[in-house]
N, C-alpha and C. Protein backbone atom coordinates (compact mmCIF):
# COMPACT_ATOMS: atom_id res chain seq x y z
N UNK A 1 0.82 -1.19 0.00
CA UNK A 1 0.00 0.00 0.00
C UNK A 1 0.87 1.27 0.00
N UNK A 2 1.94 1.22 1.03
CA UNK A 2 2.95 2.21 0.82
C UNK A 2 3.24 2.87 -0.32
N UNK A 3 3.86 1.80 -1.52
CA UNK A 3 4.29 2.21 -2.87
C UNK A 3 3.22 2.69 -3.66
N UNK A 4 1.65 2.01 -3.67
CA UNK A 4 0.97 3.37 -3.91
C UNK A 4 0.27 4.80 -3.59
N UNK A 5 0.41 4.64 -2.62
CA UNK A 5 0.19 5.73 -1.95
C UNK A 5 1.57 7.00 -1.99
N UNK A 6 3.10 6.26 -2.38
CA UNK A 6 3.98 7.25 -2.92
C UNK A 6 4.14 7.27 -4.61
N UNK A 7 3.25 6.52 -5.21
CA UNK A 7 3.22 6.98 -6.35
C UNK A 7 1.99 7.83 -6.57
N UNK A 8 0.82 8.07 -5.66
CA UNK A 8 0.04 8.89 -6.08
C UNK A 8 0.68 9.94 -5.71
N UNK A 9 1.43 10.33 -4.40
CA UNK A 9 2.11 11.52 -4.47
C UNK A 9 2.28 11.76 -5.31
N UNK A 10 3.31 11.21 -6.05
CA UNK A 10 3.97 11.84 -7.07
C UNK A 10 3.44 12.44 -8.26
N UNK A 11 2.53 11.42 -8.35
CA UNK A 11 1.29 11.84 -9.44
C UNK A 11 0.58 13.05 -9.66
N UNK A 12 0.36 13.04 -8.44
CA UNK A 12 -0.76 14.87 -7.68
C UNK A 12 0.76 16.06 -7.61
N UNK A 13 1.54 15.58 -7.35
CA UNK A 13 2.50 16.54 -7.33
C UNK A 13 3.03 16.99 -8.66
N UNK A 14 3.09 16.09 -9.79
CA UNK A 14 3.53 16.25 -10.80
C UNK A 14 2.09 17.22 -11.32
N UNK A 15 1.16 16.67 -11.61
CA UNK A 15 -0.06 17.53 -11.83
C UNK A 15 -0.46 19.03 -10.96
N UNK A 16 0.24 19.13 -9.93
CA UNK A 16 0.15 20.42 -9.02
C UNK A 16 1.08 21.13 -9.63
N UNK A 17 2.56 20.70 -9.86
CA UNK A 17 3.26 21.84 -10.93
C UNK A 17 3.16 22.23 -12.24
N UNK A 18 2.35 21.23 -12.82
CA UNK A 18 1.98 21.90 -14.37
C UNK A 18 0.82 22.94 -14.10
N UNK A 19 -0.08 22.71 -13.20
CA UNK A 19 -1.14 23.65 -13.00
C UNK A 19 -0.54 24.67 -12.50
N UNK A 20 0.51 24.93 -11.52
CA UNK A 20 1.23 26.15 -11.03
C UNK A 20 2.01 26.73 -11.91
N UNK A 21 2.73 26.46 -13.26
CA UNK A 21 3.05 26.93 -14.17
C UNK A 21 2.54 27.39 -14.95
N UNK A 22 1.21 26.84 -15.12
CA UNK A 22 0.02 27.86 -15.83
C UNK A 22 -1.04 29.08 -15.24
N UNK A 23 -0.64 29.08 -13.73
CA UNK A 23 -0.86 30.14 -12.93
C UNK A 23 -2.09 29.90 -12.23
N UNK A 24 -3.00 28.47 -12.45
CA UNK A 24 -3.78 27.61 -11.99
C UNK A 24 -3.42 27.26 -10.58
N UNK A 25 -3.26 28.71 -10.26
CA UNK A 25 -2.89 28.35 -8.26
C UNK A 25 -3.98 27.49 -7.59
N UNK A 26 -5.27 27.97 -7.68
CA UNK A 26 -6.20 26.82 -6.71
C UNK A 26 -6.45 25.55 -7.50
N UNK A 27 -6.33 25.10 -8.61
CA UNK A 27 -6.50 23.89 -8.56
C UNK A 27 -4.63 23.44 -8.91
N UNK A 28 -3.48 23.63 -8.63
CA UNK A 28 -2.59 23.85 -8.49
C UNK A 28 -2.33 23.01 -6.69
N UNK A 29 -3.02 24.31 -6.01
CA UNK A 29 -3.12 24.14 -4.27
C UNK A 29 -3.74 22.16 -4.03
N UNK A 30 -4.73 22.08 -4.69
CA UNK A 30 -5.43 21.17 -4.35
C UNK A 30 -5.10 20.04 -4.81
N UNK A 31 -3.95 19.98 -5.94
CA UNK A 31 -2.86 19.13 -6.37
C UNK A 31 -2.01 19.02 -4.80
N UNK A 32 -1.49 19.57 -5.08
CA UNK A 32 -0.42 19.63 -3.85
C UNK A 32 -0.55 19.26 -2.10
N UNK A 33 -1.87 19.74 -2.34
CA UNK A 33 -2.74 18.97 -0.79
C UNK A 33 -2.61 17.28 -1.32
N UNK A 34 -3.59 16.95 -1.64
CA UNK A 34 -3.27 15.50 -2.50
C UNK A 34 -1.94 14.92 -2.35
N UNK A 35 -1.10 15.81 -3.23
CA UNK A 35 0.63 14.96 -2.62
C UNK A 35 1.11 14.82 -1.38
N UNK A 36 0.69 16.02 -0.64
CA UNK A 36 1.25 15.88 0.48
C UNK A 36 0.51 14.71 1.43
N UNK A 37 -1.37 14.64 1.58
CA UNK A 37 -1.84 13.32 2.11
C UNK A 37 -1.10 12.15 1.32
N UNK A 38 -1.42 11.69 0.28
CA UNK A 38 -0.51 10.63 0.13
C UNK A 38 0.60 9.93 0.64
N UNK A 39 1.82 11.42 0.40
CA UNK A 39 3.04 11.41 0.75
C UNK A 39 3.13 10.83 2.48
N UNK A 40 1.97 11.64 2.81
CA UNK A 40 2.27 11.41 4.64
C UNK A 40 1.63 9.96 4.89
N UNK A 41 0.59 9.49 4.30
CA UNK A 41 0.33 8.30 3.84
C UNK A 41 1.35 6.83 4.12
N UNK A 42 2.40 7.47 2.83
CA UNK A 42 3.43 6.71 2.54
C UNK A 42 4.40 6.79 3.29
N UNK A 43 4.32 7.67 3.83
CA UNK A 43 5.73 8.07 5.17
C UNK A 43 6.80 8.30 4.32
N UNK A 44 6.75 9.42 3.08
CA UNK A 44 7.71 9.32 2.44
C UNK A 44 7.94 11.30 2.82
N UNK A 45 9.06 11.49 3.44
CA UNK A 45 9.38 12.60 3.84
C UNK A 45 9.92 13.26 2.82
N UNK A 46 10.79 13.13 1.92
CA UNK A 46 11.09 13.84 1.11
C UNK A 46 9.37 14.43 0.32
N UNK A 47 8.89 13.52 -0.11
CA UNK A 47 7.54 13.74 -0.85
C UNK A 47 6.94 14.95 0.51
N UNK A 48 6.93 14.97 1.34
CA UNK A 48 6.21 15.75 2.66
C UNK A 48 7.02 16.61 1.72
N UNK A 49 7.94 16.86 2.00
CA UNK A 49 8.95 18.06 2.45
C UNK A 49 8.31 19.28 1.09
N UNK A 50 8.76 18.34 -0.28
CA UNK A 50 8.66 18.72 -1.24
C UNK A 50 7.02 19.56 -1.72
N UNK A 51 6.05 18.98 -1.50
CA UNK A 51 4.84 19.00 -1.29
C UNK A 51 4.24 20.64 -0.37
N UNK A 52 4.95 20.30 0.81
CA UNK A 52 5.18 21.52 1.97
C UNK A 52 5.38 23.06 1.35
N UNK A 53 6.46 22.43 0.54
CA UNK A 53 7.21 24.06 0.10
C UNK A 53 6.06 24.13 -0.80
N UNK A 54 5.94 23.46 -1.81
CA UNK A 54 5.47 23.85 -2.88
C UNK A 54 3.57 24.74 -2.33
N UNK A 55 2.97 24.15 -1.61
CA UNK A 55 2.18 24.52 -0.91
C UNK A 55 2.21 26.27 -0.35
N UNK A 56 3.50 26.15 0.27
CA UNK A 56 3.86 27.46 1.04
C UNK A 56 4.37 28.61 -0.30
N UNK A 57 4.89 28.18 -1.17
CA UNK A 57 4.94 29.05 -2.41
C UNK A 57 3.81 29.85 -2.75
N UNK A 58 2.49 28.88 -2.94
CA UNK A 58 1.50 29.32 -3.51
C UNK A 58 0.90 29.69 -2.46
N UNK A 59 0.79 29.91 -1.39
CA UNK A 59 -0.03 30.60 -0.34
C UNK A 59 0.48 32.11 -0.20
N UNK A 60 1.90 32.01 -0.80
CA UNK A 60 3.06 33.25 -0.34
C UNK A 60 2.12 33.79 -1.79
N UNK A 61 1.95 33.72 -3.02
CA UNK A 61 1.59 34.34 -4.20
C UNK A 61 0.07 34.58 -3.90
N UNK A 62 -0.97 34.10 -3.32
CA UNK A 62 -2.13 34.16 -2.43
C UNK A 62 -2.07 35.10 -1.48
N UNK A 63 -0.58 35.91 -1.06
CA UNK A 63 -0.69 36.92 0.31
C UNK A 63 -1.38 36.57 1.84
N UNK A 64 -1.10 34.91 1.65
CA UNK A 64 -1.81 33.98 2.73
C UNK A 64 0.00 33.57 3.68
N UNK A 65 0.21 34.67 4.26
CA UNK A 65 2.17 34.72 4.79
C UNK A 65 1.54 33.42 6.26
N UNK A 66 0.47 33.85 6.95
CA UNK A 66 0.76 33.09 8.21
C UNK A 66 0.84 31.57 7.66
N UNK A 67 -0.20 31.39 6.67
CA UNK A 67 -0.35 29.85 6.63
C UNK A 67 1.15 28.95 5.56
N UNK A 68 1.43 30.27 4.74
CA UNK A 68 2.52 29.89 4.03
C UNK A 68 3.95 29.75 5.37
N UNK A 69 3.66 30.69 6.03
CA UNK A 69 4.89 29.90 7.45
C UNK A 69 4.82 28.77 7.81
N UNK A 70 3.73 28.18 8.04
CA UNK A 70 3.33 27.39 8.35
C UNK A 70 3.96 25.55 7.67
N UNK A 71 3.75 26.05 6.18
CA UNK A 71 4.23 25.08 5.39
C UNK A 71 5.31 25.40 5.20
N UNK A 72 6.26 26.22 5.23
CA UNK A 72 7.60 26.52 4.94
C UNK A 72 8.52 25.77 5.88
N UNK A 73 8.15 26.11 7.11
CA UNK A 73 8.66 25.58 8.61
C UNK A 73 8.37 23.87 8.37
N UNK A 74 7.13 23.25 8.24
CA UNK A 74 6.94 22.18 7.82
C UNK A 74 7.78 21.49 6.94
N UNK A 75 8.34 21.73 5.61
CA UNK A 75 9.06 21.82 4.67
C UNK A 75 10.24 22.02 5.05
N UNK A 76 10.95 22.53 5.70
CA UNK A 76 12.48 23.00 5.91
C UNK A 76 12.89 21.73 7.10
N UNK A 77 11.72 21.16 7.97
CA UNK A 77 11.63 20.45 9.05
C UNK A 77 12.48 18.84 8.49
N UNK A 78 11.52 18.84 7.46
CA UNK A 78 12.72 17.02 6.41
C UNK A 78 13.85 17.83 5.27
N UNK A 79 13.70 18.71 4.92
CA UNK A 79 14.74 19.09 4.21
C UNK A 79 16.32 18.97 5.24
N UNK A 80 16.21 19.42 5.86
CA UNK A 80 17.31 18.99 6.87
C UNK A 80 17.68 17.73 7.62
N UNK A 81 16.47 17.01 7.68
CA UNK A 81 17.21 15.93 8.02
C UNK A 81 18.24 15.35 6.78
N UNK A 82 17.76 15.87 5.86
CA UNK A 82 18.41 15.39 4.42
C UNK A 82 19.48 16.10 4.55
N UNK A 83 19.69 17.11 4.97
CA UNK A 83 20.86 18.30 4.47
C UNK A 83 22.18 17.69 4.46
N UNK A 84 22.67 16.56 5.28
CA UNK A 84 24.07 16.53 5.45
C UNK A 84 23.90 15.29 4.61
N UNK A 85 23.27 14.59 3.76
CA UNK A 85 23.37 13.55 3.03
C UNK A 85 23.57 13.76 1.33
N UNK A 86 23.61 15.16 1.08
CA UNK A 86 23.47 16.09 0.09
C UNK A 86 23.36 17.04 -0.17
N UNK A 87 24.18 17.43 -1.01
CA UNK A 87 24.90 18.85 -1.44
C UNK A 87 23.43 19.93 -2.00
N UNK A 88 22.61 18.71 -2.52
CA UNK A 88 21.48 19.02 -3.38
C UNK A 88 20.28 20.00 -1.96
N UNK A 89 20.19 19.10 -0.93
CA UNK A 89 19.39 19.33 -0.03
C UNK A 89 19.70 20.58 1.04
N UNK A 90 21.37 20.15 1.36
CA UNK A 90 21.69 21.60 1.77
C UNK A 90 21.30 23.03 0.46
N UNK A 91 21.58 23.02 -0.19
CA UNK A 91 21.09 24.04 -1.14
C UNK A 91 19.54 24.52 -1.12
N UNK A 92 19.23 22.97 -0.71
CA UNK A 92 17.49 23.37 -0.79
C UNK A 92 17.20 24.19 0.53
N UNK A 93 17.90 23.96 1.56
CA UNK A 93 17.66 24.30 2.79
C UNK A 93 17.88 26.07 2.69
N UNK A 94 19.18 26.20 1.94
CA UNK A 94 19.16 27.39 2.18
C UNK A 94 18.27 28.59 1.27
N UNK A 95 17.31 27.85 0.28
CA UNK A 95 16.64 28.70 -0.38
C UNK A 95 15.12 28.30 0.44
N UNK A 96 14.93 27.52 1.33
CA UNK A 96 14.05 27.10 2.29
C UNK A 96 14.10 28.26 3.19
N UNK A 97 15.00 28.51 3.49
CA UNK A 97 15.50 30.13 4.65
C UNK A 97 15.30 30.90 3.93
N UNK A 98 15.51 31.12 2.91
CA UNK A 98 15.11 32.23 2.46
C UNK A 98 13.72 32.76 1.97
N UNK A 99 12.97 31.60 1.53
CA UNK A 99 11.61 32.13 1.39
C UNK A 99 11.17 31.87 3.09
N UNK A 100 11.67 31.48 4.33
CA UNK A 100 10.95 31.78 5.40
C UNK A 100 11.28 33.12 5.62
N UNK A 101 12.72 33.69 5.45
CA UNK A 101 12.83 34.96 5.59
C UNK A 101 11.92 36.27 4.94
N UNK A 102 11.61 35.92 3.83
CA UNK A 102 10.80 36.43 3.32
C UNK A 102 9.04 36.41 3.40
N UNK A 103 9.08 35.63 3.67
CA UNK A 103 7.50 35.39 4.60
C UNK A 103 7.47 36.23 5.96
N UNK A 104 8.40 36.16 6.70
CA UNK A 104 8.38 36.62 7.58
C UNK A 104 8.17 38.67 7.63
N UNK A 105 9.13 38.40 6.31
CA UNK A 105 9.29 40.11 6.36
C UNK A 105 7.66 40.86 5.73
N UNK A 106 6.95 40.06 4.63
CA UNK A 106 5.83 40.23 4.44
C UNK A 106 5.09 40.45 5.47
N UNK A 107 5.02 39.46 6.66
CA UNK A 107 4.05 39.19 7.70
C UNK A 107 4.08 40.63 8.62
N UNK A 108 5.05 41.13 8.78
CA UNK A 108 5.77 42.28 9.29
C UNK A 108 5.09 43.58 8.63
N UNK A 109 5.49 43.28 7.37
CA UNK A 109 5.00 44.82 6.90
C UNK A 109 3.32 44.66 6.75
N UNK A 110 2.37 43.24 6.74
CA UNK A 110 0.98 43.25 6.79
C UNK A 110 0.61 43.67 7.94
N UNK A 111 1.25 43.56 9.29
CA UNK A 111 1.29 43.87 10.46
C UNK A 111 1.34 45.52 10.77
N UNK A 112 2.32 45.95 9.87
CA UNK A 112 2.55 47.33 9.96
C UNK A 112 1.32 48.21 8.90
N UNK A 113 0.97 47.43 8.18
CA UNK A 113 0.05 48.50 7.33
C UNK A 113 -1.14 48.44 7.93
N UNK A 114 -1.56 47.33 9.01
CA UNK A 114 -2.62 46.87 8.91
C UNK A 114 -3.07 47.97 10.30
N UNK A 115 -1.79 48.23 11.39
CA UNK A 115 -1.76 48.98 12.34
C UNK A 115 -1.74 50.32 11.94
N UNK A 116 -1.24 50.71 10.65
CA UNK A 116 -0.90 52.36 10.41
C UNK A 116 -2.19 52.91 9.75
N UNK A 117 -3.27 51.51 9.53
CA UNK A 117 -4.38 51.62 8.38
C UNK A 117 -5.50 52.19 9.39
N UNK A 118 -5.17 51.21 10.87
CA UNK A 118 -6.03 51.39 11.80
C UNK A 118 -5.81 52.95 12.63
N UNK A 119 -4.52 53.07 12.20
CA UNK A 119 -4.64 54.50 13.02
C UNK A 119 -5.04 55.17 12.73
N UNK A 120 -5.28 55.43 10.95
CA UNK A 120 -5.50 56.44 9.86
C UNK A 120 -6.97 56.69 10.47
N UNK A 121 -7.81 55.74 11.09
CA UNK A 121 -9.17 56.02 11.16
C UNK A 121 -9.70 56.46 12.00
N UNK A 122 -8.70 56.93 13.09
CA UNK A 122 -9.02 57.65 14.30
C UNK A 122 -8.77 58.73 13.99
């Protein structure tokens, strides 16, 4: 059951990035949900990991920063266990930091407009 349940990952995942390349973010999203149940299914962490980000990408292009933390942190969580087994994964890790860094700084300035918006109205 394992092996299919990591080949439907792969399946929904492969179909979640052609739809995200055509800018088909929500049915894109709902690919990628799909991979990731599977994936967790299969207990196949890389498939999590991969799944995670890709998720947190499209929430970040959605202006959805808390929930895209959410999956980023999720995502960076098996990317590292991988990191010292590959050159490939450390790399991933560090562009993993960087879109958390960048989520973060979004979340910040939604925080700040959202407070300077509220003051405007007093």
């Amino acid at each position: 059951m394992k092996l299919i349940f990591d080949l439907l990952s792969s399946f929904y995942y492969g179909l979640g990035l052609g739809e995200s390349n055509k800018g088909n973010n929500l049915i894109a999203m709902k690919r990628f949900e799909k991979a990731l149940k599977y994936a967790s299914k299969a207990d196949v962490e890389s498939g999590q990991a991969i799944a995670h980000i890709s998720i947190a990408k499209i929430l970040c292009e959605e202006d959805k920063y808390d929930e895209a933390l959410i999956h980023a942190h999720d995502g960076i969580h098996y990317y590292k266990k991988f990191e010292d087994a590959s050159e490939v994964f450390a790399s991933e890790v560090s562009k993993i930091q960087s879109l958390i860094d960048y989520i973060q700084e979004r979340t910040l300035a939604q925080e700040d407009f959202a407070i300077t918006d509220k003051e405007s109205l007093h």
